[in-house]
N, C-alpha and C. Protein backbone atom coordinates (compact mmCIF):
# COMPACT_ATOMS: atom_id res chain seq x y z
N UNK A 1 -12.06 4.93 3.63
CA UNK A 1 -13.18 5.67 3.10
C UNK A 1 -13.18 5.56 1.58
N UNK A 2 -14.36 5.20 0.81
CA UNK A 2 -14.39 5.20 -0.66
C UNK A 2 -14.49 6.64 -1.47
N UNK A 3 -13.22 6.35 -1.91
CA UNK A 3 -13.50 7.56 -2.80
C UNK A 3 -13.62 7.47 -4.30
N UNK A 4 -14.77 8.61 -4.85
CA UNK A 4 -15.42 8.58 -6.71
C UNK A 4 -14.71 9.67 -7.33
N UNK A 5 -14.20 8.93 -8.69
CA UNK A 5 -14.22 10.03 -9.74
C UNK A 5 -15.16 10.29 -10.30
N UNK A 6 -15.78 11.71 -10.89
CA UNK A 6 -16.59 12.41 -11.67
C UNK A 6 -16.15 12.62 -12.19
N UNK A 7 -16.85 12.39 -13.53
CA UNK A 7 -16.28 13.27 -15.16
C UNK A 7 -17.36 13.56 -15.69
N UNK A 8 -17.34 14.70 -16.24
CA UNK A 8 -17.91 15.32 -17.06
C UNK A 8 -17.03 16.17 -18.47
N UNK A 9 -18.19 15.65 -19.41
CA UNK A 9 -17.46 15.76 -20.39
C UNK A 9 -18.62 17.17 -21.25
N UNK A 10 -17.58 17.96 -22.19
CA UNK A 10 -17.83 19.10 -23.00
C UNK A 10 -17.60 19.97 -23.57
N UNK A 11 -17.66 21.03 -23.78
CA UNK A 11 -16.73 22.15 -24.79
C UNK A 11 -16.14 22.66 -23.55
N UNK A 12 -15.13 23.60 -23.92
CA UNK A 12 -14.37 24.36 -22.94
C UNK A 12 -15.17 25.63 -22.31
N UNK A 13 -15.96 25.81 -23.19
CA UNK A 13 -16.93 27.38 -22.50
C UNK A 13 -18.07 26.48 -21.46
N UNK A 14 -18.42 25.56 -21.81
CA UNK A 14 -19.56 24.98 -21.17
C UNK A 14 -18.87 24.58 -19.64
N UNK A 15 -17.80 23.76 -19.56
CA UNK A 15 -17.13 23.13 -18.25
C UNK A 15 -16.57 24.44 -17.86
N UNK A 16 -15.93 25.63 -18.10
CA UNK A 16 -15.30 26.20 -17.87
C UNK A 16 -16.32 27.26 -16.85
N UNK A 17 -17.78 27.26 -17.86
CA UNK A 17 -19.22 27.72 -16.85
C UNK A 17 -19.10 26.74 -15.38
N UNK A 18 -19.25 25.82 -15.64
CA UNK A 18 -19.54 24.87 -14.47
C UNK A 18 -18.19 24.47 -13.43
N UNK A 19 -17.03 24.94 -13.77
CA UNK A 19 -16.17 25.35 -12.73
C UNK A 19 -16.30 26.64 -11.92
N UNK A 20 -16.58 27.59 -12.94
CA UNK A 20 -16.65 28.98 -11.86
C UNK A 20 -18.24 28.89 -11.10
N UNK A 21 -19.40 28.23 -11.35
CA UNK A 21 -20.20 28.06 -10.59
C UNK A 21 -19.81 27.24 -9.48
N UNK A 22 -19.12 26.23 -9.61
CA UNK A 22 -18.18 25.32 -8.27
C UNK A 22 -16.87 26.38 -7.44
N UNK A 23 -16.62 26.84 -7.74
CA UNK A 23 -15.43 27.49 -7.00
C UNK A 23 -14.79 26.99 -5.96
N UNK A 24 -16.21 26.34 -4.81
CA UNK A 24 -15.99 25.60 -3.89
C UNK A 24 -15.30 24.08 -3.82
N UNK A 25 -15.18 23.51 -5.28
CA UNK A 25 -14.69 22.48 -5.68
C UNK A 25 -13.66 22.26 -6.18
N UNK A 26 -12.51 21.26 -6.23
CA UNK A 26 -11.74 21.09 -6.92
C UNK A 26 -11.82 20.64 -7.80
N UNK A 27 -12.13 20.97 -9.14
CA UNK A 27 -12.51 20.73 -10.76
C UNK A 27 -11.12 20.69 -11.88
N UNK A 28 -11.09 19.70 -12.15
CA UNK A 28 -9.55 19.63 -13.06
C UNK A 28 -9.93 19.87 -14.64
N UNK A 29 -9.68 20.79 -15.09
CA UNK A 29 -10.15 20.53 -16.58
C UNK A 29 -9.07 19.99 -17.75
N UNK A 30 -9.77 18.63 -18.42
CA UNK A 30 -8.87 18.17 -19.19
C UNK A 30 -8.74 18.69 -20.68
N UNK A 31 -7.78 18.50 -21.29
CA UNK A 31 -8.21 18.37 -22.75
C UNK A 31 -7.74 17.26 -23.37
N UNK A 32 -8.90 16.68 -24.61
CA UNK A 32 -8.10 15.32 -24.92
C UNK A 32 -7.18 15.49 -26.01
N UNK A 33 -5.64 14.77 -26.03
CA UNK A 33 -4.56 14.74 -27.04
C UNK A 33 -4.87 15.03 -28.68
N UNK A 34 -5.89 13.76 -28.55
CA UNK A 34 -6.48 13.61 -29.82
C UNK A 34 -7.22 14.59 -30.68
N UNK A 35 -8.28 15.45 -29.87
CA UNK A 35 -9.29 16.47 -29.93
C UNK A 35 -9.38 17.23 -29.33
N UNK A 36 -8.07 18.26 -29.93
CA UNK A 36 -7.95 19.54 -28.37
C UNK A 36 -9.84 20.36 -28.48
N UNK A 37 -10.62 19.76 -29.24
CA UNK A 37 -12.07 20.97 -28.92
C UNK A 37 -12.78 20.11 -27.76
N UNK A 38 -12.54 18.99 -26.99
CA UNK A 38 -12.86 18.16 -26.53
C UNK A 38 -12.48 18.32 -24.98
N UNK A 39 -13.34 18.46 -24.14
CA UNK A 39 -12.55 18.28 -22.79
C UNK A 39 -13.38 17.59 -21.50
N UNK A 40 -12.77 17.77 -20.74
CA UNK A 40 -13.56 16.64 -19.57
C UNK A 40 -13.42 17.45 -17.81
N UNK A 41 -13.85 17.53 -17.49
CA UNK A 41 -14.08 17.81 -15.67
C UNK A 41 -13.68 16.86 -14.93
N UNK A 42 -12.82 16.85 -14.25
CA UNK A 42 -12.75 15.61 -12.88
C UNK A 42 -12.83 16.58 -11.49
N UNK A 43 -13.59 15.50 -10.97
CA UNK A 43 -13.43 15.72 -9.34
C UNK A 43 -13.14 14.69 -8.91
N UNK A 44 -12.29 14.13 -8.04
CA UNK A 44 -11.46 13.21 -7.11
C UNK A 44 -12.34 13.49 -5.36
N UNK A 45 -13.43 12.77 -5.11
CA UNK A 45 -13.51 12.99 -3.90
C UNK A 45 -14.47 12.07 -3.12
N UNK A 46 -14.92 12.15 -1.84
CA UNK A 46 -15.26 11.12 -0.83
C UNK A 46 -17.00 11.07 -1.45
N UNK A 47 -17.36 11.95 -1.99
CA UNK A 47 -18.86 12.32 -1.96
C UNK A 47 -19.36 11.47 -3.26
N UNK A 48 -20.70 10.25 -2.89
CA UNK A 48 -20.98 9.49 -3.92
C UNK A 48 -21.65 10.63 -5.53
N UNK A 49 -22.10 11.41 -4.50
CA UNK A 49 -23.19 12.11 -5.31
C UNK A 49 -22.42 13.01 -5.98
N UNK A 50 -22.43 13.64 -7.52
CA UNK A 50 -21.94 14.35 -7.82
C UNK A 50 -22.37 15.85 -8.39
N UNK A 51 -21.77 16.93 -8.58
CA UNK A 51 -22.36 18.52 -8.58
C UNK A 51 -22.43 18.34 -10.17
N UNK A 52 -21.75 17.20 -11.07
CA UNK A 52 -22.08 17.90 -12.40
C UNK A 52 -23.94 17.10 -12.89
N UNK A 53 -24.21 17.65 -13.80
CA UNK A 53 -25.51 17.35 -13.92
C UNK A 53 -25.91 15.82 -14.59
N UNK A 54 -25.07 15.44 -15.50
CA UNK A 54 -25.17 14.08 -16.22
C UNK A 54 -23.47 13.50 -16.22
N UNK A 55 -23.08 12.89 -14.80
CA UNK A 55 -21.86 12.56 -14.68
C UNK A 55 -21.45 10.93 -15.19
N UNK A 56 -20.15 10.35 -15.41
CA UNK A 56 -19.99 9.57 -15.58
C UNK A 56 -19.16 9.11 -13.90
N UNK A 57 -19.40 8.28 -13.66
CA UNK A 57 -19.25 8.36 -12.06
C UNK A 57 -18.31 6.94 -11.47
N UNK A 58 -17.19 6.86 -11.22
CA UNK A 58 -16.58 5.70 -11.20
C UNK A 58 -15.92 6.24 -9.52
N UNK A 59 -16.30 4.21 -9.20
CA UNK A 59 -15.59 3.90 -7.57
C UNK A 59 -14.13 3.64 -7.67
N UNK A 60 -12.97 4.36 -6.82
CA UNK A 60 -11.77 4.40 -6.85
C UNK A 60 -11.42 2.84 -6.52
N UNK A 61 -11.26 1.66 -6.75
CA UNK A 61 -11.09 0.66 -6.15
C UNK A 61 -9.64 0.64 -5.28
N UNK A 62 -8.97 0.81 -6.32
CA UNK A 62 -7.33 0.71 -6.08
C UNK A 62 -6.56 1.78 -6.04
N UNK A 63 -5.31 2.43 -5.33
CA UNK A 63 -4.46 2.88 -6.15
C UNK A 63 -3.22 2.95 -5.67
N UNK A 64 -2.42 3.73 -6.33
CA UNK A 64 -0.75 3.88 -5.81
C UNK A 64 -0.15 5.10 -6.46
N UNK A 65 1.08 5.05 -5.72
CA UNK A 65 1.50 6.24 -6.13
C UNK A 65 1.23 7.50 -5.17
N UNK A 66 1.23 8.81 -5.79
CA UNK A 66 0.98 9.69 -5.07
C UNK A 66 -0.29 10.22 -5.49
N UNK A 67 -1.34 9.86 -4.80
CA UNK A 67 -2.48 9.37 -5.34
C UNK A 67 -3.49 11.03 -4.03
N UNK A 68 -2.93 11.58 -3.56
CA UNK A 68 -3.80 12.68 -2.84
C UNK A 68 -4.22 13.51 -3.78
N UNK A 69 -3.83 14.01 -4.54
CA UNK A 69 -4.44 15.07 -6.56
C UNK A 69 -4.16 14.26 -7.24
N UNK A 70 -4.67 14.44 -7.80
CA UNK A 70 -4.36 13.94 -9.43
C UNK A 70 -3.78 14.69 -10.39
N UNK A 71 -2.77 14.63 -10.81
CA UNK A 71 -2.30 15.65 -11.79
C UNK A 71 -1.22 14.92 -12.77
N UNK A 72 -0.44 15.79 -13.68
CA UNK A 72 0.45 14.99 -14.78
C UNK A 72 -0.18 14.43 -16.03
N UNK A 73 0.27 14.41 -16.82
CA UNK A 73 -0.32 13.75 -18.19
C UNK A 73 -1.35 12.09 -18.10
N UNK A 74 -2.78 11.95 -18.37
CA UNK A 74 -3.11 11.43 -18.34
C UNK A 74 -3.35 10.28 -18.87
N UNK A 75 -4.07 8.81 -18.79
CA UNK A 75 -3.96 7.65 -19.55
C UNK A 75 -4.97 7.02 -19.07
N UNK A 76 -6.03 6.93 -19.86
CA UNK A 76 -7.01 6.18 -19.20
C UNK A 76 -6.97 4.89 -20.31
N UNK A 77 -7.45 3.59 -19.84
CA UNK A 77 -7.69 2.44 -19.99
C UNK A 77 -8.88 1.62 -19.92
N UNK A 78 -9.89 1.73 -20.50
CA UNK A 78 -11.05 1.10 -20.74
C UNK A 78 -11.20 -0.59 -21.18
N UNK A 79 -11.43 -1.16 -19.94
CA UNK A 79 -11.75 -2.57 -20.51
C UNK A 79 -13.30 -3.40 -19.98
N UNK A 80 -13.79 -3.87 -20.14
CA UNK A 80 -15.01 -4.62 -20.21
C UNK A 80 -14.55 -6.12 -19.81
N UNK A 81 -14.93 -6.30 -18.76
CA UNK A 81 -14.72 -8.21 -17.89
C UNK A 81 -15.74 -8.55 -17.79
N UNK A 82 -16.19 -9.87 -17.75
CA UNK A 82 -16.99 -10.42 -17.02
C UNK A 82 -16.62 -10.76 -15.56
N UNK A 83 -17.50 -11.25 -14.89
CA UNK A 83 -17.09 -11.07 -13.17
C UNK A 83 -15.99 -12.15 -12.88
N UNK A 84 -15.76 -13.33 -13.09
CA UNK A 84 -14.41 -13.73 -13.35
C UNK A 84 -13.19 -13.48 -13.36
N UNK A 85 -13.15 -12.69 -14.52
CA UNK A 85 -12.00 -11.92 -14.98
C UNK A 85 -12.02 -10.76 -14.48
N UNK A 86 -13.02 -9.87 -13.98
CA UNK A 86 -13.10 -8.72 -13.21
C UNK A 86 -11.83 -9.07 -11.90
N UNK A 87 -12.66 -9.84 -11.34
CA UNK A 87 -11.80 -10.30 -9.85
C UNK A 87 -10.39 -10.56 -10.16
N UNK A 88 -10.19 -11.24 -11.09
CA UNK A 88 -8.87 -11.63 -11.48
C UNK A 88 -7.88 -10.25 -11.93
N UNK A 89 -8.71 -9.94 -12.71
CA UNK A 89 -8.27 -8.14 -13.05
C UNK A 89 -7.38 -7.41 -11.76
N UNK A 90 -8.43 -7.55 -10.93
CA UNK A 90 -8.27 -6.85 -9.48
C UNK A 90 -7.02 -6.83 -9.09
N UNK A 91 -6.72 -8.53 -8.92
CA UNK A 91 -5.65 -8.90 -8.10
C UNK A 91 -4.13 -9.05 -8.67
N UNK A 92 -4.65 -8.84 -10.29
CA UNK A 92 -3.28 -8.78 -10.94
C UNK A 92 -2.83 -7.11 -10.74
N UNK A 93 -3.75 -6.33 -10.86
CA UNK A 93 -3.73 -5.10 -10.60
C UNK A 93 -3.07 -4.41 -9.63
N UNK A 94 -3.59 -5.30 -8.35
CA UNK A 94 -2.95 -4.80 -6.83
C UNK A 94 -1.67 -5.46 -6.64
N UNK A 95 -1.41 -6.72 -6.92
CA UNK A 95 -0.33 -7.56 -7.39
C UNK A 95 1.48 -6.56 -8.43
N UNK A 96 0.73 -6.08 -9.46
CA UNK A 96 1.79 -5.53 -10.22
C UNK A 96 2.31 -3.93 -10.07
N UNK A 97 1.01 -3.63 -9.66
CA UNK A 97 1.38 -2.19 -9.11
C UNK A 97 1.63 -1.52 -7.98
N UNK A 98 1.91 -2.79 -7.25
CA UNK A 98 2.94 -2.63 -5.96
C UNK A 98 4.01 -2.08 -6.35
N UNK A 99 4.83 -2.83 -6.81
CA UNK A 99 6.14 -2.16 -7.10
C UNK A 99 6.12 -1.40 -8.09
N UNK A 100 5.48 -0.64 -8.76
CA UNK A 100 5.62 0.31 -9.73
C UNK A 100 6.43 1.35 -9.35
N UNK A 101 7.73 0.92 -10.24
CA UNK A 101 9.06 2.04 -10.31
C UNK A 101 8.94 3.08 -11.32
N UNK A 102 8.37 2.64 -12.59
CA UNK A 102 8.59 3.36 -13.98
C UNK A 102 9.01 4.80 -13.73
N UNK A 103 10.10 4.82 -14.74
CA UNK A 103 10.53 6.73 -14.73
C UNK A 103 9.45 7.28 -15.05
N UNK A 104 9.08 8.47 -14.81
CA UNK A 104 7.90 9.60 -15.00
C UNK A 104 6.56 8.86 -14.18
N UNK A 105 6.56 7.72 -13.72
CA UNK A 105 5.26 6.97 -12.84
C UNK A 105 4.84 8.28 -11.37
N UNK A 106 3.85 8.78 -12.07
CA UNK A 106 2.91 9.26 -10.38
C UNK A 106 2.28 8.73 -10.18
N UNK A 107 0.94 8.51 -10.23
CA UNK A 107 0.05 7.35 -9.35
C UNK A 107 -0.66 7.05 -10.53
N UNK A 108 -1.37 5.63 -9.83
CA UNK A 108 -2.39 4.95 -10.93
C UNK A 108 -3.70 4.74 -9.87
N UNK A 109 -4.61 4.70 -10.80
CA UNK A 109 -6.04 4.45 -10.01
C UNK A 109 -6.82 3.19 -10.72
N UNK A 110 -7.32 2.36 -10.20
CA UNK A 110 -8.17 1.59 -10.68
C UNK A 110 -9.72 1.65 -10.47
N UNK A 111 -10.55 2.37 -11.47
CA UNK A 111 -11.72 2.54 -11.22
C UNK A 111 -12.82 1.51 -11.93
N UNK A 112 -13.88 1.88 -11.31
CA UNK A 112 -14.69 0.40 -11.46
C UNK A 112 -16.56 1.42 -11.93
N UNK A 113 -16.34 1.35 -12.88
CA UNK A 113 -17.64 2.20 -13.59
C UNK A 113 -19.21 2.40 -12.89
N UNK A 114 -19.73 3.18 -11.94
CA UNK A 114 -20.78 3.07 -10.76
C UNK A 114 -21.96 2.84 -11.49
N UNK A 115 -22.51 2.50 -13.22
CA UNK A 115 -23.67 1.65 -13.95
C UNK A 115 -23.13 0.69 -14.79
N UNK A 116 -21.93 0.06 -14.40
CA UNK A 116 -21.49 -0.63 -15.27
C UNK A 116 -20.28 -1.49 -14.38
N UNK A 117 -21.17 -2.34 -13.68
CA UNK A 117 -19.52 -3.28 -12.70
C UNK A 117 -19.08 -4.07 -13.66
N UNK A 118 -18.87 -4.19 -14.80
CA UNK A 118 -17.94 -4.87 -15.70
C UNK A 118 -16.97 -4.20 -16.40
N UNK A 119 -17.23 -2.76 -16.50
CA UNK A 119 -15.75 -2.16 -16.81
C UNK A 119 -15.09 -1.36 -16.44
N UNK A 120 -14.18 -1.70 -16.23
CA UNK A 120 -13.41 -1.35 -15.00
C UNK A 120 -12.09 0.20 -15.93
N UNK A 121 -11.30 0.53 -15.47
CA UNK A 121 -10.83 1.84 -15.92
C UNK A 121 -9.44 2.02 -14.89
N UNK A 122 -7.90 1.68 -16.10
CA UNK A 122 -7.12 2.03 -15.05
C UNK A 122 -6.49 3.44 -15.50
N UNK A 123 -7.00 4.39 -14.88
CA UNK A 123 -5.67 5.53 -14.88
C UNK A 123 -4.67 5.75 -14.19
N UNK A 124 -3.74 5.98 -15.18
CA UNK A 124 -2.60 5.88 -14.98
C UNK A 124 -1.75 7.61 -14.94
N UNK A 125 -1.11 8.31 -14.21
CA UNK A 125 -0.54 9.59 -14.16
C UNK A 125 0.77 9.81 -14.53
N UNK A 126 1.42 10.44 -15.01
CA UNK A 126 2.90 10.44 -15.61
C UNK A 126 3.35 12.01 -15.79
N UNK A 127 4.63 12.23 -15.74
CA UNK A 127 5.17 13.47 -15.65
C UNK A 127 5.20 13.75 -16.87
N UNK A 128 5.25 12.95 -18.02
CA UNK A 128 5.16 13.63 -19.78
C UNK A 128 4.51 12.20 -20.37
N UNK A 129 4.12 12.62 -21.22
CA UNK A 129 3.73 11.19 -22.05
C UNK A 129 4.45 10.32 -22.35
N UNK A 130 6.02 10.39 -22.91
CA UNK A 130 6.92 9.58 -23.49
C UNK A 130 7.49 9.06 -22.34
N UNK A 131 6.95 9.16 -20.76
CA UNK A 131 7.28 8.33 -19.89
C UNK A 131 6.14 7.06 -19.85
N UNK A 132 5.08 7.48 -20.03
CA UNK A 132 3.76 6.18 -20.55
C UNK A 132 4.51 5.66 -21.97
N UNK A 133 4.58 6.14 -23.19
CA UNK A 133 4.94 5.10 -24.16
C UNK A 133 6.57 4.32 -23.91
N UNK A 134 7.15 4.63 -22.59
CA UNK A 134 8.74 3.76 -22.90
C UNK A 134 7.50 2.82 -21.77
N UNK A 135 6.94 2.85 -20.96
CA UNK A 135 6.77 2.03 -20.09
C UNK A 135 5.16 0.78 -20.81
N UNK A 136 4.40 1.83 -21.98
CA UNK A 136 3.79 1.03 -22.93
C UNK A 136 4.67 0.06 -23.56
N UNK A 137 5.81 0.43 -24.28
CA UNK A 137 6.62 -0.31 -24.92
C UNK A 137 7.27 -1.72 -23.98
N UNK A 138 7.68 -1.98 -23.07
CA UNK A 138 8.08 -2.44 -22.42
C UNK A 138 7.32 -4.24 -23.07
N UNK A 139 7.82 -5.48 -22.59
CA UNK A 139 7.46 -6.44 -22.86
C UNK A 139 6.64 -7.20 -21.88
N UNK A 140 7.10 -6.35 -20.85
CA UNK A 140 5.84 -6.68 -19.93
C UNK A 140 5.09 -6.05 -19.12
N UNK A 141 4.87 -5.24 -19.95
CA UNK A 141 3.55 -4.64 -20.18
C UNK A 141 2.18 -4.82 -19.55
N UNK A 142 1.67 -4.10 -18.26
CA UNK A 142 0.44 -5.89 -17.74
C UNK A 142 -0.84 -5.94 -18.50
N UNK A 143 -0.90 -4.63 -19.52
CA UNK A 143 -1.89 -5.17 -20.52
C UNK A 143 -1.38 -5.66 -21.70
N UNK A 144 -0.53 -6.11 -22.19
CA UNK A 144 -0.55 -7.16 -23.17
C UNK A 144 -1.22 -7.79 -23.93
N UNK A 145 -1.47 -8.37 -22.43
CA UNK A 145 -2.35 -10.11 -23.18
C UNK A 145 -3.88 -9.31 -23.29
N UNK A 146 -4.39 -8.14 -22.80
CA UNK A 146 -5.54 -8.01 -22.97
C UNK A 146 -5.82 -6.77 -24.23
N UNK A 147 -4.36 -6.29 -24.84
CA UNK A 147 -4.19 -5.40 -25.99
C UNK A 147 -4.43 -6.41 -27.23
N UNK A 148 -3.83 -7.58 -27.26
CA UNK A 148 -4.31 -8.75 -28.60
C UNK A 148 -5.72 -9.64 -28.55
N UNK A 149 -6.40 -9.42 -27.67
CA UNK A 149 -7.44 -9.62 -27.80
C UNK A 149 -8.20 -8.22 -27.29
N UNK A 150 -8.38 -7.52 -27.38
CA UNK A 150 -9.32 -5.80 -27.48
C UNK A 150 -10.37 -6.12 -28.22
N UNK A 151 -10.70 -7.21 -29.22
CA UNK A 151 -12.40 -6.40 -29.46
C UNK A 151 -12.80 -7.88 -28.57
N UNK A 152 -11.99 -8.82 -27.91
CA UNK A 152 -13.14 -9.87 -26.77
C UNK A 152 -13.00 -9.08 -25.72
N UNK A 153 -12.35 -7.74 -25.07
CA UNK A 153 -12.34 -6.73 -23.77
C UNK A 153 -13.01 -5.47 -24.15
N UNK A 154 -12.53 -4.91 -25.82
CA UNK A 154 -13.58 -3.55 -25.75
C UNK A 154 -12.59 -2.96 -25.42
N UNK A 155 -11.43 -2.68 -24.95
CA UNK A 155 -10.26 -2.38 -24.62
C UNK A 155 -10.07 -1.41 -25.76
N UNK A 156 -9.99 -0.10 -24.68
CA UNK A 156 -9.81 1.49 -25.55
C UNK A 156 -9.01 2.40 -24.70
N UNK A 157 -8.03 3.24 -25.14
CA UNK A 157 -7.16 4.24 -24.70
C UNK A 157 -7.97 5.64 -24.75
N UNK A 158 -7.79 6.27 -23.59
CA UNK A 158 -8.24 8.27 -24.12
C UNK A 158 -7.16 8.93 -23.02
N UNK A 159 -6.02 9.73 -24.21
CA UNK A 159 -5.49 10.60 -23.41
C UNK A 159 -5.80 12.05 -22.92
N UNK A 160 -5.36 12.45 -22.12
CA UNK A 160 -6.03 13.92 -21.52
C UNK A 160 -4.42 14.90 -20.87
N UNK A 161 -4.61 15.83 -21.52
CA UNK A 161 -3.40 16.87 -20.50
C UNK A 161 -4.14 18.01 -19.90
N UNK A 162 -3.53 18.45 -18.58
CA UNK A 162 -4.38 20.02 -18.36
C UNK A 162 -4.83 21.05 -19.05
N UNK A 163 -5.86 21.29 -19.26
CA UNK A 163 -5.79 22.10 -20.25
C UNK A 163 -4.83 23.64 -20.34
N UNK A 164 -4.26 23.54 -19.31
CA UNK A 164 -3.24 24.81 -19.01
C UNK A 164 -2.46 24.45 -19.37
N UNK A 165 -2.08 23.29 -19.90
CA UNK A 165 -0.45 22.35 -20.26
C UNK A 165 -1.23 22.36 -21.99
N UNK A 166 -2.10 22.31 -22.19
CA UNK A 166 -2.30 21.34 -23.56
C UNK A 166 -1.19 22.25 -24.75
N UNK A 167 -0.79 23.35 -24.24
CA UNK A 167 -0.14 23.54 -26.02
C UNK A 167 1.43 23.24 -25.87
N UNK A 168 1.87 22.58 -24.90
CA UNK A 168 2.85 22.35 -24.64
C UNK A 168 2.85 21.06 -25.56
N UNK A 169 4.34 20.05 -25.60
CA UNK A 169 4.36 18.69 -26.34
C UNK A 169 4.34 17.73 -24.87
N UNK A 170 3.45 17.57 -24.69
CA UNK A 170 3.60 16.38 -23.39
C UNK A 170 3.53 15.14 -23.65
């Protein structure tokens, strides 16, 4: 069965309205690292259509891990393919993150943008952040080769923690 992420993005009073009108939903509210005034809504679920009003709406293609919630310090990955390299994307994707051991590794998702089939979006879940930067650091790394060329991918990072976690150091 295919399942979509929803995001919605906004101030904390505004999403925080549009969770208690959902109640019936499971609504994750993020905040981003960078810009704690900044935050985002996810829903993880089977339903194409989504309850927020102007969503950003991505198809789950892939994933691993313990992939039933979503939770843990976040890592999203923004890149832009052409269909070529999309496909190729794919299979290096399903290919390397088979065996994904990394310490602090919970699940990763590979999403595929529902007005935009060229850029694709891997999030990645982790028990603290400095388990993403030893496993960023690493030399093989499977974005690499697509981190030294970023402005021919468009290739952009946005981190997010719960916002119930954010004043913690994650």
């Amino acid at each position: 069965m295919t399942e979509y992420l929803h995001v919605a993005f906004g101030s904390k009073a505004v999403l925080q309205n549009v969770r208690n009108e959902h109640l019936d939903h499971k609504l994750l509210m993020m905040v981003d690292d960078e810009d704690k005034s900044r935050y985002q809504l996810l829903e993880k679920t089977t339903d194409k259509k989504s309850i927020f009003a102007m969503p950003t709406t991505y198809e789950i293609l892939a994933s691993r891990g313990e992939t039933s919630d979503i939770r843990g310090w976040m890592n999203f990955t923004f890149i832009t393919l052409n269909d070529a390299e999309r496909d190729n994307f794919i299979r290096r994707y399903n290919a390397y993150e088979e065996g994904m051991d990394e310490h602090g590794f919970i699940s990763s998702f590979l999403l595929q943008r529902n007005d935009n089939q060229h850029q694709l979006v891997m999030l990645s879940t982790w028990n603290m952040k400095s388990d993403w930067e030893l496993w960023h650091a690493k030399n093989d790394f499977p974005l690499r080769q697509y981190e030294s060329s970023n402005s021919l991918y468009g290739l952009m990072r946005k981190q997010y923690s719960f916002a119930a976690f954010s004043k913690q150091n994650m």
